[in-house]
Protein backbone atom coordinates (compact mmCIF):
# COMPACT_ATOMS: atom_id res chain seq x y z
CA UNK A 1 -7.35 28.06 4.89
CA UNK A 2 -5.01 25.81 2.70
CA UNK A 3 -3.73 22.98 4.41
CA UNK A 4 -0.17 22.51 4.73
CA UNK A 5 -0.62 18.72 3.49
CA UNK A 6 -1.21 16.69 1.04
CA UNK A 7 -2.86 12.97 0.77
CA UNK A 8 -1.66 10.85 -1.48
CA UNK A 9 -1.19 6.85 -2.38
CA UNK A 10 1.82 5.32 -4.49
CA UNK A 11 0.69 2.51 -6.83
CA UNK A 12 2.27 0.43 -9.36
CA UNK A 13 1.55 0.94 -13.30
CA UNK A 14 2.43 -1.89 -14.62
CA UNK A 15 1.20 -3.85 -18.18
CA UNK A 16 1.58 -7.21 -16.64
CA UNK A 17 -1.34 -6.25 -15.06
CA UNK A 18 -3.18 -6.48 -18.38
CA UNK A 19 -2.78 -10.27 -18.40
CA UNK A 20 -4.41 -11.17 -14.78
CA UNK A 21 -8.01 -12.27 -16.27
CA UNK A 22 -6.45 -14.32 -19.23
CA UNK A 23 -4.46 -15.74 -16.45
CA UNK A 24 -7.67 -16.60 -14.68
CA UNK A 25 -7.12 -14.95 -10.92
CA UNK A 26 -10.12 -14.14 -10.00
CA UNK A 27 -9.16 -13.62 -6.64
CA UNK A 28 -7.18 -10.47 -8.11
CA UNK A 29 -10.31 -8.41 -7.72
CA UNK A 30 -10.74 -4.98 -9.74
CA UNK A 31 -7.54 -6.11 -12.34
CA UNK A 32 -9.51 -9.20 -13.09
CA UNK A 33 -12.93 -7.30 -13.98
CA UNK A 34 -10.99 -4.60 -15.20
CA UNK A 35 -8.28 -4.85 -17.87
CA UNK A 36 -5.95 -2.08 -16.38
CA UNK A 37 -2.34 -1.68 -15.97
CA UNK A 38 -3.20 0.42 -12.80
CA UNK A 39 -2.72 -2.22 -10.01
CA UNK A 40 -5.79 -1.95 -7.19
CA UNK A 41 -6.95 1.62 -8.21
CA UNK A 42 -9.99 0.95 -6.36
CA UNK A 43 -8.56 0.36 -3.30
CA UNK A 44 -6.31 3.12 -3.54
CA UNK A 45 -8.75 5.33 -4.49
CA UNK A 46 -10.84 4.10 -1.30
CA UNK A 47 -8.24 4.97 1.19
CA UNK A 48 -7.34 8.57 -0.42
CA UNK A 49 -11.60 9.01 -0.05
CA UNK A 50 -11.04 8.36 3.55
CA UNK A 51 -8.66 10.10 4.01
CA UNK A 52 -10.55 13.40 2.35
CA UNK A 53 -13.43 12.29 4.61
CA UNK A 54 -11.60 12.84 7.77
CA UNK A 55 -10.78 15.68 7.03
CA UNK A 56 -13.87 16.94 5.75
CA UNK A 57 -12.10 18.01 2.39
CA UNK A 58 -15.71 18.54 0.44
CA UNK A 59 -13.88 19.42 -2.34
CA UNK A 60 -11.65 16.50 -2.64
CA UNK A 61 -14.33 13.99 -1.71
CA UNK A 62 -16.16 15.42 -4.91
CA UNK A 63 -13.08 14.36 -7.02
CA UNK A 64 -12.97 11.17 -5.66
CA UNK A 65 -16.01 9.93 -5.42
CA UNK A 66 -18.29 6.90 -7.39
CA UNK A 67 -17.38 5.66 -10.91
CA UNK A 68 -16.51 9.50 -12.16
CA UNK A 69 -13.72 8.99 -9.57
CA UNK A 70 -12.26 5.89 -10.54
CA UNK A 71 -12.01 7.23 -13.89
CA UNK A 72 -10.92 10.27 -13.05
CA UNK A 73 -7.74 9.00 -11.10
CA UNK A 74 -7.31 6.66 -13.81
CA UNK A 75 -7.49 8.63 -16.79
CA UNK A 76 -4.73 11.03 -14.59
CA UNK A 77 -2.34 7.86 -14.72
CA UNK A 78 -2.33 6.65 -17.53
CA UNK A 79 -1.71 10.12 -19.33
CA UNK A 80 1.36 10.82 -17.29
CA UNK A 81 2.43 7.76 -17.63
CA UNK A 82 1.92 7.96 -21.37
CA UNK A 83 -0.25 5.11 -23.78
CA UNK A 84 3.19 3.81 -25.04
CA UNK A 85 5.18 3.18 -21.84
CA UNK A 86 6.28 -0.67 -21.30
CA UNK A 87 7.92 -0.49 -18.47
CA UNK A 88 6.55 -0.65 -14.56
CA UNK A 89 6.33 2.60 -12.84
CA UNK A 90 5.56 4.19 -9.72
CA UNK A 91 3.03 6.15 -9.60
CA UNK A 92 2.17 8.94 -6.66
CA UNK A 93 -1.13 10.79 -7.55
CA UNK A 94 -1.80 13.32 -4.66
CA UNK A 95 -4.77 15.27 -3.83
CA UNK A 96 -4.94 18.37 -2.26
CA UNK A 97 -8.02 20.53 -0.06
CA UNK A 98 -9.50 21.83 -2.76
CA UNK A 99 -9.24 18.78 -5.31
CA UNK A 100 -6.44 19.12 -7.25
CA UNK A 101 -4.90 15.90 -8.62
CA UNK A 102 -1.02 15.74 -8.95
CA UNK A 103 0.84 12.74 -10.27
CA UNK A 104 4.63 11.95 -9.88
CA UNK A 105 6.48 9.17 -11.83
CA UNK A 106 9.95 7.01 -10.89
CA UNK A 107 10.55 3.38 -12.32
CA UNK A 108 10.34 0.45 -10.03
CA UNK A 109 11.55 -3.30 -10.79
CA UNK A 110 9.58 -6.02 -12.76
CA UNK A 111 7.34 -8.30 -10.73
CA UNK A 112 5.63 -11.31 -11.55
CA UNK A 113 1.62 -11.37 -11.24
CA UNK A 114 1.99 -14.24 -8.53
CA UNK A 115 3.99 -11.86 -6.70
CA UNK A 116 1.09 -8.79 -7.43
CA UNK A 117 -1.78 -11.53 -6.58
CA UNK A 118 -0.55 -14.22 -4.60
CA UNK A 119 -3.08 -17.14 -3.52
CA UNK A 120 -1.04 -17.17 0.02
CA UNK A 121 2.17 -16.75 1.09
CA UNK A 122 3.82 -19.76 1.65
CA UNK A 123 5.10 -20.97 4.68
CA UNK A 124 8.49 -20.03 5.85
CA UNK A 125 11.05 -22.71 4.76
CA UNK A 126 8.29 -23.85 2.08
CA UNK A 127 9.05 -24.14 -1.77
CA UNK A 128 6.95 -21.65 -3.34
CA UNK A 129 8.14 -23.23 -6.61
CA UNK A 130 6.22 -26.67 -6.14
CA UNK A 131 3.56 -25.42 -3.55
CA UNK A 132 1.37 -24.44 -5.90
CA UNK A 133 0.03 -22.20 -8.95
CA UNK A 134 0.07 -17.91 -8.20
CA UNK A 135 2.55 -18.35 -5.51
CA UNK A 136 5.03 -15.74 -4.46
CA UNK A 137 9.17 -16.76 -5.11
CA UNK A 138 11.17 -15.79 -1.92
CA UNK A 139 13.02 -13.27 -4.21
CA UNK A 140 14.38 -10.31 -3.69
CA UNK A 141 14.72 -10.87 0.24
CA UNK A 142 15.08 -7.61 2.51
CA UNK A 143 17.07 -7.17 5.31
CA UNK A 144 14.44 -6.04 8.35
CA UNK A 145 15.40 -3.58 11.45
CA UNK A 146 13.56 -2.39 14.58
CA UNK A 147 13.71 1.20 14.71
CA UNK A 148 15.03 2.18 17.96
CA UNK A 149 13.27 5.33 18.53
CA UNK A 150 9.66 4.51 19.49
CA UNK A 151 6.85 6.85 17.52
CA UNK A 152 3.18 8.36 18.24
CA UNK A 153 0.44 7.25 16.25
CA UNK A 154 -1.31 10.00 14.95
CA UNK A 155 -4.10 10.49 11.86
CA UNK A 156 -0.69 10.92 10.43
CA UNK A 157 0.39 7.64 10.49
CA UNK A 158 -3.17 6.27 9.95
CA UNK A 159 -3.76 8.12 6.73
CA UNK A 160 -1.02 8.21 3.73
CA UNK A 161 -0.34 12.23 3.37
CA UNK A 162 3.07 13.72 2.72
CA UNK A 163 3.83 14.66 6.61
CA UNK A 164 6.23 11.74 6.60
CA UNK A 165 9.14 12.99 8.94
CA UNK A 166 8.55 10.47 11.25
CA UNK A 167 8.84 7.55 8.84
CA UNK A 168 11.90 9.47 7.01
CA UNK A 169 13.48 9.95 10.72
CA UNK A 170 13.35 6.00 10.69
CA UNK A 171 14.84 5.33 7.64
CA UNK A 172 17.66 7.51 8.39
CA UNK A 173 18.50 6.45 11.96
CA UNK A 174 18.42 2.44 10.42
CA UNK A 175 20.71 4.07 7.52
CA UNK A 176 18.48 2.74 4.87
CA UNK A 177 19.12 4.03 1.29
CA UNK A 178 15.98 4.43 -1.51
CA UNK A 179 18.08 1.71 -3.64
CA UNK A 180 18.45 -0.75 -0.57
CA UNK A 181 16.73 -3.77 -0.06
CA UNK A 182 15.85 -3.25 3.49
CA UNK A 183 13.43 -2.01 5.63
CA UNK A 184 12.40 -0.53 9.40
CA UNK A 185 9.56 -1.27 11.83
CA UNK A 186 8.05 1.18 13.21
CA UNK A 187 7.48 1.00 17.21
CA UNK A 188 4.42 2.03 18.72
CA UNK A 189 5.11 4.41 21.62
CA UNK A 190 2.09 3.79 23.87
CA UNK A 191 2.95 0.10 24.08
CA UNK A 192 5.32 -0.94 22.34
CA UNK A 193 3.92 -2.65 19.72
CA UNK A 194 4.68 -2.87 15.69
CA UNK A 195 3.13 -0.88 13.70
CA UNK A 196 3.77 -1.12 10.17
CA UNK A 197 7.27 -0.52 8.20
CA UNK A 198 8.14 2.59 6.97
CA UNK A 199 7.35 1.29 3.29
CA UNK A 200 5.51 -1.68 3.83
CA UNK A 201 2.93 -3.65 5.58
CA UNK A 202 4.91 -6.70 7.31
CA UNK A 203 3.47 -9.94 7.93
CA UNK A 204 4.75 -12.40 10.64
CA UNK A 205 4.47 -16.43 10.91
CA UNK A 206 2.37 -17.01 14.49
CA UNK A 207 0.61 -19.95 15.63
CA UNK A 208 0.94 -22.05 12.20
CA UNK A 209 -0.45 -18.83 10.12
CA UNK A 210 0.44 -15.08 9.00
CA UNK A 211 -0.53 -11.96 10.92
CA UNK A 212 -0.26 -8.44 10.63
CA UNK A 213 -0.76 -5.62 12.96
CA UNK A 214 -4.41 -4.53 13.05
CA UNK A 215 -5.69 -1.22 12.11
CA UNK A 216 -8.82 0.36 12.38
CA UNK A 217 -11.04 0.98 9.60
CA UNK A 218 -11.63 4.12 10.50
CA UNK A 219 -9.26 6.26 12.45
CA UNK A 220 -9.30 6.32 16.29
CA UNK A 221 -6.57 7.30 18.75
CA UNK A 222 -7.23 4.03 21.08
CA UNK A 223 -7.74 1.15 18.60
CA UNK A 224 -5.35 -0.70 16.47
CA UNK A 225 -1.77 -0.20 15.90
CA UNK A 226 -2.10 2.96 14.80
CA UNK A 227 -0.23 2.08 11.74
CA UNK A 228 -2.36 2.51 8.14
CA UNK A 229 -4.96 0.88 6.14
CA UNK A 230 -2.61 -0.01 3.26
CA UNK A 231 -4.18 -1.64 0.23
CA UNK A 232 -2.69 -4.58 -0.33
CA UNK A 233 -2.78 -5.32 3.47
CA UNK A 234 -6.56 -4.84 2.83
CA UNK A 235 -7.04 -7.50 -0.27
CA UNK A 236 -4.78 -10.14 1.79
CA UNK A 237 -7.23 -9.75 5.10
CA UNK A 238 -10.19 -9.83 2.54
CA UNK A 239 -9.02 -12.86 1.35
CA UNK A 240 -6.38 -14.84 3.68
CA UNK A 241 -5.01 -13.78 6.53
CA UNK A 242 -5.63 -12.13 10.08
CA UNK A 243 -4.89 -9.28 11.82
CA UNK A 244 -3.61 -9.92 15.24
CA UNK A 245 -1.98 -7.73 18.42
CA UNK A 246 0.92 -11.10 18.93
């Protein structure tokens, strides 16, 4: 029987990327051993394979799996984004029960690489400007709400797929447009807690240091915040910060 879902990751194409090992970051992982404009395909590839796992998608697993994956997904990109293009883009590449790869396109604002690959994020009220090499500048700046309307945490919300009404019925109630620079939290409704945001993984300053909701690496019902293993939340624990409940 066909599921009536897809999983699927968004990632950034972008030929900045293609400068991170002249630049020397090191700590930028796969774009620093790999000359790609395809920004952590690894690690999006790795939470997609999970994903497939879970659901025991044999099919899918097969197309994602080892080195022939990685290339796989890659070579998928960069023809639909084309050899020529310049510009950033946003890439979605979905897979589906029985393997099939699908790729959708929309363009997305220039970054810096010390906003892609930060050391650390600086302190609030510090300069990243004079704090030091690869840091982050404070721009753009959204504007954050609490969503109101507490929700379930689900494999749904633990793995990326396109059954995103809850996360849509957040953004709406917080009137949040796709060109506005804000964002919502979404509430846990066992206890409360944050989750994630309906885009992003938020960080907050607690006891001298930054924090972000924990997640399980694998999914369970009890543990965590039930929010999801996003891949740049994963290079930041692997590298600087901590996932904490306060």
């Amino acid at each position: 029987m066909a599921a009536d879902f897809q999983i699927f990751t968004s990632l950034r194409y972008d030929p900045v990327l293609l400068e991170a090992p002249a630049a020397g970051m090191e700590h930028a992982g796969w774009n620093y051993t790999h000359a790609s404009p395809v920004y952590m395909l690894d690690f999006h590839r790795d939470r997609m394979l999970r994903a497939a796992t879970h659901w025991n998608w044999d099919a899918a697993v097969e197309v994602l799996s080892g080195d022939l994956g990685l290339e796989r997904l890659n070579k998928l990109i960069i023809q639909a984004v084309g050899q020529d293009q310049r510009s950033p883009m946003r890439v979605k590449v979905t897979v589906s029960k029985d393997g099939s790869l699908g790729c959708e396109m929309s363009e997305t604002p220039k970054l810096q690489l010390s906003n892609l690959f930060p050391t650390r994020l600086p302190a609030p009220r510090e300069n990243s400007a004079i704090a030091g090499r690869h840091l982050p500048p404070r721009s753009p700046e959204y504007e954050v709400f609490v969503d109101d309307v507490k929700t379930s945490a689900s494999e749904y919300t633990h793995f990326k797929t396109t059954k995103r009404v809850m996360y849509d019925a957040a953004r709406q109630r917080a009137r949040i447009l796709p060109t506005d620079k804000k964002e919502v939290l979404i509430i846990n409704h066992a206890d409360g807690s944050i989750m994630e945001g309906s885009l992003t993984t938020p960080y907050f300053w607690r006891g001298g240091r930054w924090v972000t909701p924990p997640v399980s690496s694998t999914y369970s019902p009890e543990a965590g915040s039930g929010g999801q293993d996003g891949t740049t939340r994963r290079w930041m624990l692997e590298r600087y910060f901590s996932a904490c409940y306060s």
